[in-house]
PDB file of N, CA and C in Angstrom:
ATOM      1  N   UNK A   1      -5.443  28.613 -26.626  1.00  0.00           N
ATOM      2  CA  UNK A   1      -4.314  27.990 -25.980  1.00  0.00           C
ATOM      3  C   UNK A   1      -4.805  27.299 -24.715  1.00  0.00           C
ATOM      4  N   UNK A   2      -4.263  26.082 -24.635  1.00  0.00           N
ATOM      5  CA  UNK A   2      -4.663  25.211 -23.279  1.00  0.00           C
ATOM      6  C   UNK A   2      -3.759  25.462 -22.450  1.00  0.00           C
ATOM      7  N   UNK A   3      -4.599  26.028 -21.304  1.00  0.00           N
ATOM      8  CA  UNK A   3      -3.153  25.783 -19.886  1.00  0.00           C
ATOM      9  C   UNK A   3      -3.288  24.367 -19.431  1.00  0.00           C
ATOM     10  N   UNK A   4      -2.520  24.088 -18.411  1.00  0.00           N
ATOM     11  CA  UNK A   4      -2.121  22.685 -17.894  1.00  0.00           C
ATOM     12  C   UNK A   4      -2.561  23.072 -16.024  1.00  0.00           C
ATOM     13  N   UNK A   5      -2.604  21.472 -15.640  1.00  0.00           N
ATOM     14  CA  UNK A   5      -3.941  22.598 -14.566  1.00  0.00           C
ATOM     15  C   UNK A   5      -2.446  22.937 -13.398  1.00  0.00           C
ATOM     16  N   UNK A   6      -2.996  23.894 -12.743  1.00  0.00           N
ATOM     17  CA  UNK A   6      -2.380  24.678 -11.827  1.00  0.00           C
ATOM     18  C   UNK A   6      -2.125  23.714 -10.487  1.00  0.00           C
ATOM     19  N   UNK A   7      -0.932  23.902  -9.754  1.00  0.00           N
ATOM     20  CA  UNK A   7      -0.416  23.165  -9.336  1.00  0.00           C
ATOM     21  C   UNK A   7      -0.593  23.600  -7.768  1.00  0.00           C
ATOM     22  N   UNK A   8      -1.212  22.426  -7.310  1.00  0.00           N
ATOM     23  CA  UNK A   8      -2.148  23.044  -5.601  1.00  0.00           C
ATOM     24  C   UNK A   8      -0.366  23.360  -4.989  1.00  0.00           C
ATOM     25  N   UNK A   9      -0.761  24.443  -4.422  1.00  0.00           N
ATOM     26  CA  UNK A   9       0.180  24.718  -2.576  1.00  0.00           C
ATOM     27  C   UNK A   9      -0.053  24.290  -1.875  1.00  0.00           C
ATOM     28  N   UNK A  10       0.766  23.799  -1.275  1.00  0.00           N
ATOM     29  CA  UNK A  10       0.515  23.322   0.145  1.00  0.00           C
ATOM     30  C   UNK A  10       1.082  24.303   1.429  1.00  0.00           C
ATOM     31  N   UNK A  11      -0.167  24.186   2.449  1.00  0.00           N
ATOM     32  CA  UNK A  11       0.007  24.957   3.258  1.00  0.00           C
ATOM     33  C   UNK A  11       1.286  25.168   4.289  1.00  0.00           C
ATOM     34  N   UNK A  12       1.840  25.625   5.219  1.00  0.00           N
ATOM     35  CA  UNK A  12       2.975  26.127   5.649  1.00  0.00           C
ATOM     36  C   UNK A  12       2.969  24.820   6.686  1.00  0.00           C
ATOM     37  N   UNK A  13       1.693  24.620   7.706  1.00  0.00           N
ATOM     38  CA  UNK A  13       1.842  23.728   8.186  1.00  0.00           C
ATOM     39  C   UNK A  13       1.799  22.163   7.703  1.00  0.00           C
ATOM     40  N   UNK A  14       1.477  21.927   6.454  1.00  0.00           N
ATOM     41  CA  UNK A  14       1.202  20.621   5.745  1.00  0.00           C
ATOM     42  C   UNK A  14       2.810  20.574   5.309  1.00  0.00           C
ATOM     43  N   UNK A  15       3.643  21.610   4.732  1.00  0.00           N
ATOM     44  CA  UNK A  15       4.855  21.424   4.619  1.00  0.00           C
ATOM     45  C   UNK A  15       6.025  21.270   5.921  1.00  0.00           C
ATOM     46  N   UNK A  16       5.524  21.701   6.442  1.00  0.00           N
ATOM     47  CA  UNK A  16       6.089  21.245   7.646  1.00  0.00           C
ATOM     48  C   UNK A  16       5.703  19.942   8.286  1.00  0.00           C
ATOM     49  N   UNK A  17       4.871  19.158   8.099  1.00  0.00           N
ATOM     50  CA  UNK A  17       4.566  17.884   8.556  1.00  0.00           C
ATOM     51  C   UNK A  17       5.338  16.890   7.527  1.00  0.00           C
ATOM     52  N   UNK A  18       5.288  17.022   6.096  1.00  0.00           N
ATOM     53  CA  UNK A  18       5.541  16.777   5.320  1.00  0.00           C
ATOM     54  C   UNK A  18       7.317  16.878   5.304  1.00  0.00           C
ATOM     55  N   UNK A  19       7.924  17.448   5.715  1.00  0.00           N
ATOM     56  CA  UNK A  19       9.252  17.614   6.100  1.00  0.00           C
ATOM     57  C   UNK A  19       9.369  16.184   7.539  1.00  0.00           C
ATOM     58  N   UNK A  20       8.682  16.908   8.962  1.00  0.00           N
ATOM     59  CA  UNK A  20       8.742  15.848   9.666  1.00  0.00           C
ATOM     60  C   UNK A  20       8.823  14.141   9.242  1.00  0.00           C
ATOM     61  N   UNK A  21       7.315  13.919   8.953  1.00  0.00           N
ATOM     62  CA  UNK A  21       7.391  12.699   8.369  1.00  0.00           C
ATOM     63  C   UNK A  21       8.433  12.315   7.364  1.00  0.00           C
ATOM     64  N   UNK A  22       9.234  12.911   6.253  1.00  0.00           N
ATOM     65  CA  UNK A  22      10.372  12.935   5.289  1.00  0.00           C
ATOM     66  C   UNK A  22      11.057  11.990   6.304  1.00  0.00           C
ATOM     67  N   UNK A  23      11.170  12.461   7.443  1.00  0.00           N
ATOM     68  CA  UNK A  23      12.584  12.323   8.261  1.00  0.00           C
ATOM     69  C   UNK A  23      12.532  10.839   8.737  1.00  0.00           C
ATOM     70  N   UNK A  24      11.393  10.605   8.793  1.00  0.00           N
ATOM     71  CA  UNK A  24      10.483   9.261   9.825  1.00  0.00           C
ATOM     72  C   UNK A  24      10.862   8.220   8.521  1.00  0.00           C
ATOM     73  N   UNK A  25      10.472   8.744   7.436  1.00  0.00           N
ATOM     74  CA  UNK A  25      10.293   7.685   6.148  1.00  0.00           C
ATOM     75  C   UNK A  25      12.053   7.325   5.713  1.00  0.00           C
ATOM     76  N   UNK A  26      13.095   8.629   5.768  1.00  0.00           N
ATOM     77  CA  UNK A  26      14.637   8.414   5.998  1.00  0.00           C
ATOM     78  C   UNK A  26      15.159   7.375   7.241  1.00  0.00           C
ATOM     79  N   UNK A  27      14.474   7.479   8.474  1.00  0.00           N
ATOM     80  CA  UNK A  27      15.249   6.378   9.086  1.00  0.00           C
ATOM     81  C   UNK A  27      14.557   4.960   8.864  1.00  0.00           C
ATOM     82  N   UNK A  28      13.585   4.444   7.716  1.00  0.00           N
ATOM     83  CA  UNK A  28      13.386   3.505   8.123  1.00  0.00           C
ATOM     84  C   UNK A  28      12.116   2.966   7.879  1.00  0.00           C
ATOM     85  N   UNK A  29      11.024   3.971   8.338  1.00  0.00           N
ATOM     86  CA  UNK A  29       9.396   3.755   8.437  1.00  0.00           C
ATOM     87  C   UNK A  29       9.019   3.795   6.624  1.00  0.00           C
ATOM     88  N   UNK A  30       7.541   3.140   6.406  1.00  0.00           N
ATOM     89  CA  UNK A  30       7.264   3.385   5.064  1.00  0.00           C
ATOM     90  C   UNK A  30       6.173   4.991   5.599  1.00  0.00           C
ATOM     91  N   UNK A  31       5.604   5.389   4.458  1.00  0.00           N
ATOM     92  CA  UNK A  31       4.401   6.505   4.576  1.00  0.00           C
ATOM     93  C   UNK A  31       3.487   5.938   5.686  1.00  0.00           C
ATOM     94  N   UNK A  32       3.042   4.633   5.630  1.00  0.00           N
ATOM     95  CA  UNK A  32       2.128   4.303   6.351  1.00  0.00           C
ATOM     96  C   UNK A  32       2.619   4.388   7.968  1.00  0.00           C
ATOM     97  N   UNK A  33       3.281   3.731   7.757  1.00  0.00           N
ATOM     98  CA  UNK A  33       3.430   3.467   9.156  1.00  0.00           C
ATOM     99  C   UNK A  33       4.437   5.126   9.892  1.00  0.00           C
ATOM    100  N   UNK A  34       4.629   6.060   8.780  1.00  0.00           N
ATOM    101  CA  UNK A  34       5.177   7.496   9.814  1.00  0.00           C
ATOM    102  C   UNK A  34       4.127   7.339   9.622  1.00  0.00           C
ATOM    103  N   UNK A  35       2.561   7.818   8.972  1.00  0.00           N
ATOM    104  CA  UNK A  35       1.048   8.178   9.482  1.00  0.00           C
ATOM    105  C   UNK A  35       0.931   7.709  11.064  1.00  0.00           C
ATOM    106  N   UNK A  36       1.180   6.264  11.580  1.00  0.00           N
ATOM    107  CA  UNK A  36       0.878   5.936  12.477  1.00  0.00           C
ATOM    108  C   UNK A  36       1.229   6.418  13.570  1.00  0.00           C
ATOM    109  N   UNK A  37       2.596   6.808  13.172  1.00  0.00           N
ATOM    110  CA  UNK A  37       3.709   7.046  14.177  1.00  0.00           C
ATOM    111  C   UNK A  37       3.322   8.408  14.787  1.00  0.00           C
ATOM    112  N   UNK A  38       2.983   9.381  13.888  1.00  0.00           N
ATOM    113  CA  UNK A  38       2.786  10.232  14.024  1.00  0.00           C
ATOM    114  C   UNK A  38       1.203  10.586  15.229  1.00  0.00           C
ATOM    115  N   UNK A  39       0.509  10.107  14.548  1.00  0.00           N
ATOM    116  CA  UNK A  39      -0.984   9.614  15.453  1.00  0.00           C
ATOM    117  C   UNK A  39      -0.831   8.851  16.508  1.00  0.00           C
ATOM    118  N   UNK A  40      -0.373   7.883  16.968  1.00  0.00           N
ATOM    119  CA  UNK A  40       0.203   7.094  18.121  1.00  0.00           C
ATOM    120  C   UNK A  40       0.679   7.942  18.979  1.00  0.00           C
ATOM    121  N   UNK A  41       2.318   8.102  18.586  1.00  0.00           N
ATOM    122  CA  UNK A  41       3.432   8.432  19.534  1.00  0.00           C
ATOM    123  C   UNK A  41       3.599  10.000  19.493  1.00  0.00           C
ATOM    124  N   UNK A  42       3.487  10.821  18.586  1.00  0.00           N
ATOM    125  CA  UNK A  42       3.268  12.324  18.454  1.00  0.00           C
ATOM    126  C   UNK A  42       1.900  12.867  18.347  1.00  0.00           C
ATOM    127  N   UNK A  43       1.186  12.510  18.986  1.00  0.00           N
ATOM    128  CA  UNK A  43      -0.006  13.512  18.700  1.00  0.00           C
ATOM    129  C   UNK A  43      -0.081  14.627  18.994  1.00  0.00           C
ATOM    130  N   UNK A  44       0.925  15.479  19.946  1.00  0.00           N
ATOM    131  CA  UNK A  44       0.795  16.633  20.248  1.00  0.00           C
ATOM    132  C   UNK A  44       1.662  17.178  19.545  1.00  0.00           C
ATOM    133  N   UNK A  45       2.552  16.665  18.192  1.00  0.00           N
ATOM    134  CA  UNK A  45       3.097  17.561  17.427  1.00  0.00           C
ATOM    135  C   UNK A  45       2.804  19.002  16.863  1.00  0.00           C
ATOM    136  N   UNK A  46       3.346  20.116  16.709  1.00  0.00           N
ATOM    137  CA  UNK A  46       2.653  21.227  16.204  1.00  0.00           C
ATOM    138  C   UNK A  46       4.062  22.019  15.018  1.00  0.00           C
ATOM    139  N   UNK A  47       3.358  22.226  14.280  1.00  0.00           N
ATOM    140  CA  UNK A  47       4.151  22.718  12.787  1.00  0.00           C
ATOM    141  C   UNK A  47       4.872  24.018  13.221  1.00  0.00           C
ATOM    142  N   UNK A  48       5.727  24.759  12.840  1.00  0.00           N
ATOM    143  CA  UNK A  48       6.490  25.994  13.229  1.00  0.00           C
ATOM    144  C   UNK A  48       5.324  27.211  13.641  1.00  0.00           C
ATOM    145  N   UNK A  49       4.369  27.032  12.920  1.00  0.00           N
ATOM    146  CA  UNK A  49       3.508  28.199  13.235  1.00  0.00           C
ATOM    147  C   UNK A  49       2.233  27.512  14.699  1.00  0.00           C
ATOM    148  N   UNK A  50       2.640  26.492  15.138  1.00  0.00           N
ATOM    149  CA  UNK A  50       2.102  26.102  16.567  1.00  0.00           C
ATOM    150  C   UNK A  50       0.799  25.167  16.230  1.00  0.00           C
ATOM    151  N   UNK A  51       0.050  24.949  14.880  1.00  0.00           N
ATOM    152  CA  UNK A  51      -0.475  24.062  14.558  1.00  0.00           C
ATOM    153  C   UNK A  51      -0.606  22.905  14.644  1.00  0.00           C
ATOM    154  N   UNK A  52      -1.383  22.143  15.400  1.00  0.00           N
ATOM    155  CA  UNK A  52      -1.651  20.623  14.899  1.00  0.00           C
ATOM    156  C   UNK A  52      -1.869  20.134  14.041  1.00  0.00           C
ATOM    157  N   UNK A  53      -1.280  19.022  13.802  1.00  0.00           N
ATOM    158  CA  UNK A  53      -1.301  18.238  12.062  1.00  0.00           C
ATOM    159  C   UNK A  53      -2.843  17.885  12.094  1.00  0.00           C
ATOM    160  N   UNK A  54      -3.304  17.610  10.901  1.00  0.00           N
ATOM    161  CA  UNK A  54      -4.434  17.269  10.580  1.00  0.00           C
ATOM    162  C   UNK A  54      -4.786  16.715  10.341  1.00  0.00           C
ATOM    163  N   UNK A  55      -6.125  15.412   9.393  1.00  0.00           N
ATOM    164  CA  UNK A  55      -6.016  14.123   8.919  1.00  0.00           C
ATOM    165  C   UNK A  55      -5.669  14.292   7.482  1.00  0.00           C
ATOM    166  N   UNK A  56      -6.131  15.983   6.835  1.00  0.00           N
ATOM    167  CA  UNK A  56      -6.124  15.608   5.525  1.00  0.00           C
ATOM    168  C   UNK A  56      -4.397  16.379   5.460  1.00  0.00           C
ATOM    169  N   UNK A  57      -4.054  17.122   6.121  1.00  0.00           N
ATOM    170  CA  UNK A  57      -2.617  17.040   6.227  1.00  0.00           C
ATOM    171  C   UNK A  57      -1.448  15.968   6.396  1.00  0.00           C
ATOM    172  N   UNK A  58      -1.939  14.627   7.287  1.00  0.00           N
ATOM    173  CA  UNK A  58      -1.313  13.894   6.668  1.00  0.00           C
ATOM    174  C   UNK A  58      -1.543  12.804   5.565  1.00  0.00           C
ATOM    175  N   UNK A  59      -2.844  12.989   5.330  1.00  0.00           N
ATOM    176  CA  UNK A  59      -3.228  12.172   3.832  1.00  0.00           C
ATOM    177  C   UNK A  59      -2.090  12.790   2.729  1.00  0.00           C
ATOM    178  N   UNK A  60      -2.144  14.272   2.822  1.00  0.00           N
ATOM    179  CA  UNK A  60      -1.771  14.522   1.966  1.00  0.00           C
ATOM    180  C   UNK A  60      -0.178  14.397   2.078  1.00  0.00           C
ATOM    181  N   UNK A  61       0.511  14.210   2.949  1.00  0.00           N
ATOM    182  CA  UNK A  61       1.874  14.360   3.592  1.00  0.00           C
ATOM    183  C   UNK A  61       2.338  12.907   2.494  1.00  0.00           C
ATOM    184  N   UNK A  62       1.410  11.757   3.294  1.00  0.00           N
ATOM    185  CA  UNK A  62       1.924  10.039   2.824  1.00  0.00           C
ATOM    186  C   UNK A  62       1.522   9.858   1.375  1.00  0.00           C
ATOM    187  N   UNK A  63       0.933  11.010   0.814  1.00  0.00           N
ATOM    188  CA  UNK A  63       0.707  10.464  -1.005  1.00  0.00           C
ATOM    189  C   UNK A  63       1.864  11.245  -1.195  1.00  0.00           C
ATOM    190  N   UNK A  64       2.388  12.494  -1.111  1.00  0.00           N
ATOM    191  CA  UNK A  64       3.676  12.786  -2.040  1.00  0.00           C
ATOM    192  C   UNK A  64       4.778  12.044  -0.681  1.00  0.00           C
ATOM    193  N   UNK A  65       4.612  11.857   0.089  1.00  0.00           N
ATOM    194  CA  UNK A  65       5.950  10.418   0.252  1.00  0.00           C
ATOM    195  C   UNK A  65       5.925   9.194  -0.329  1.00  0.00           C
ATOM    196  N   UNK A  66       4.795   8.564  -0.764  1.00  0.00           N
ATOM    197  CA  UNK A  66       4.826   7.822  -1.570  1.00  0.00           C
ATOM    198  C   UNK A  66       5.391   7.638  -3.019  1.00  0.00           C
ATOM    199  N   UNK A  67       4.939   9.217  -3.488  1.00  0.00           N
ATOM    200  CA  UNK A  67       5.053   9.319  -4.635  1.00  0.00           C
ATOM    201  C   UNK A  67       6.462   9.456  -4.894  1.00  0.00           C
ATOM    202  N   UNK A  68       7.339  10.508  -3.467  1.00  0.00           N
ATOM    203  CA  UNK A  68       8.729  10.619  -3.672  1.00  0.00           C
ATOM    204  C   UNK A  68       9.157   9.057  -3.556  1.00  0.00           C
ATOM    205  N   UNK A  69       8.949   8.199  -2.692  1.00  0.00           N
ATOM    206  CA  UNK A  69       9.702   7.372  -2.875  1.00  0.00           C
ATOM    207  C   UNK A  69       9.996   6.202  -4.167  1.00  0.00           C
ATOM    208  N   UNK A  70       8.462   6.465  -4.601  1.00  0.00           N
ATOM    209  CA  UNK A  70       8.491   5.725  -6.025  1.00  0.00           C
ATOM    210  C   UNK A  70       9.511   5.920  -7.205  1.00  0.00           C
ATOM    211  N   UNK A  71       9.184   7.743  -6.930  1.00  0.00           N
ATOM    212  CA  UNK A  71      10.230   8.315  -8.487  1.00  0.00           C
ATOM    213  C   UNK A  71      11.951   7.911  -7.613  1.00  0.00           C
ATOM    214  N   UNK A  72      12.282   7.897  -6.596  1.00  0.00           N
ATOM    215  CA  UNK A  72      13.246   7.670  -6.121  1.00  0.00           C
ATOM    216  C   UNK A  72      14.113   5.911  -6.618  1.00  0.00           C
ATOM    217  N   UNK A  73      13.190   5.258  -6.406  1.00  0.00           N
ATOM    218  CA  UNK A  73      13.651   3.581  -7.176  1.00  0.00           C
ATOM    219  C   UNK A  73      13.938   3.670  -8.610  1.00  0.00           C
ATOM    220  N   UNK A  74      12.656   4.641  -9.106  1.00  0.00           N
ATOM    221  CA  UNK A  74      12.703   4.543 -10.748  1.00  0.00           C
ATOM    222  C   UNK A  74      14.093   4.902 -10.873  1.00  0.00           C
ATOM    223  N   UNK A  75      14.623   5.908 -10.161  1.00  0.00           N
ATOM    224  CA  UNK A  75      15.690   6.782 -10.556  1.00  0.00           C
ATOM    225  C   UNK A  75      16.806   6.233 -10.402  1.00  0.00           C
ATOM    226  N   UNK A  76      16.913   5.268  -9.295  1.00  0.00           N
ATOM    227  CA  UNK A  76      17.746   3.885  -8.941  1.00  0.00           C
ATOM    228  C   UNK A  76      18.323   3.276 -10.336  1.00  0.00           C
ATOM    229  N   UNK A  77      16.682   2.926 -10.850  1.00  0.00           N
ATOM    230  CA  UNK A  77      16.727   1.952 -11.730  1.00  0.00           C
ATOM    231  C   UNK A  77      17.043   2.867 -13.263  1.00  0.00           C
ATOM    232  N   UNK A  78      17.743   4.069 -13.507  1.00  0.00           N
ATOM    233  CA  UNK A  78      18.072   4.532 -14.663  1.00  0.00           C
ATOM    234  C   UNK A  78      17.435   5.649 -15.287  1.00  0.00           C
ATOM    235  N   UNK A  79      16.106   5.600 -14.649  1.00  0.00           N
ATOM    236  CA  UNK A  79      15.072   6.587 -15.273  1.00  0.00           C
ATOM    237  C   UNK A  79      16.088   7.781 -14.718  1.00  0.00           C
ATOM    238  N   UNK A  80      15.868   8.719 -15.504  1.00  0.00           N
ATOM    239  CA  UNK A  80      16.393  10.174 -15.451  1.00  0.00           C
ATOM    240  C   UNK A  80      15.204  11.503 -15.365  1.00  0.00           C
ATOM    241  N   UNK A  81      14.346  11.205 -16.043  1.00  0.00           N
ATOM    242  CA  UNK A  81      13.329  12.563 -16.148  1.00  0.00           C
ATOM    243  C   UNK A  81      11.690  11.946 -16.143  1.00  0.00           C
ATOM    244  N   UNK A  82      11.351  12.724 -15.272  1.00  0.00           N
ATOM    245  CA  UNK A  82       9.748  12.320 -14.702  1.00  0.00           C
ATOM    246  C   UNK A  82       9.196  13.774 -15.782  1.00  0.00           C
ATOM    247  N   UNK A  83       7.924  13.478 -16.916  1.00  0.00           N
ATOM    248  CA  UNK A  83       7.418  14.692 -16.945  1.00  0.00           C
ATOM    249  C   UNK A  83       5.875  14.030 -16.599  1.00  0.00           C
ATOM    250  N   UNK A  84       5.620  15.420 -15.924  1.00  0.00           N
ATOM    251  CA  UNK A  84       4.013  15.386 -15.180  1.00  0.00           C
ATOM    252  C   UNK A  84       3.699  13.746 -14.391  1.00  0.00           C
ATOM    253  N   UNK A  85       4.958  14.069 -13.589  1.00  0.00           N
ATOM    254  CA  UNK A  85       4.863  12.867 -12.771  1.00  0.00           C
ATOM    255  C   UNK A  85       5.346  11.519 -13.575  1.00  0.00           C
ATOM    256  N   UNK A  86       5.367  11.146 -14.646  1.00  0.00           N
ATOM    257  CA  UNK A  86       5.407   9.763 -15.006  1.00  0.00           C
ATOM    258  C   UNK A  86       6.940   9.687 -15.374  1.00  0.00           C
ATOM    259  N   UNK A  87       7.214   8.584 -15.682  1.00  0.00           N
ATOM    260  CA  UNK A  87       8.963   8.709 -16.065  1.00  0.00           C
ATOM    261  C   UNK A  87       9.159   7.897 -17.467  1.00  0.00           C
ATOM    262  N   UNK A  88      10.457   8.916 -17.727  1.00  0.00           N
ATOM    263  CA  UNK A  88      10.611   8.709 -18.965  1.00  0.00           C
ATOM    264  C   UNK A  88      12.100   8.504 -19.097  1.00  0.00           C
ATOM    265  N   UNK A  89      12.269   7.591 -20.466  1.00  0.00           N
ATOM    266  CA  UNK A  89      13.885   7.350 -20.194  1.00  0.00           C
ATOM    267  C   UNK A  89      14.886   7.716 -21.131  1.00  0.00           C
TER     268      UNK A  89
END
């Protein structure tokens, strides 16, 4: 039997940046430019557990905002069900 590969966690503080930035990308900003925003104008941000964000914390933050915002249009546009990421109609 084949498993299907296991699905990374993300850490407490990467979800918490990942929430922040959410908020940045809701009023307005794309992924890229909350990255900036964040590095610019917040650099002394720190996650609930007092952490500073990281680089690969927000690499990883702006690919699933990307990715949310993508499946978000599809979904606009009719698509109903994403399996393993891709969409299907």
């Amino acid at each position: 039997m084949k498993f299907s590969k296991q699905q990374k966690s993300l850490s407490q503080p990467v979800i918490d940046l990942l929430s922040h930035m959410s908020k940045l990308v809701d009023k307005g900003l794309t992924p890229q430019e909350a990255v900036e925003w964040m590095i610019e104008v917040e650099p002394d941000w720190r996650c609930g557990r007092g952490y500073p964000f990281s680089t690969g914390g927000l690499k990883q933050a702006r690919i699933r905002l990307e990715r949310r915002i993508e499946m978000m249009s599809l979904a606009n546009k009719g698509t109903t069900t994403f399996i393993n990421n891709k969409p299907k109609k």
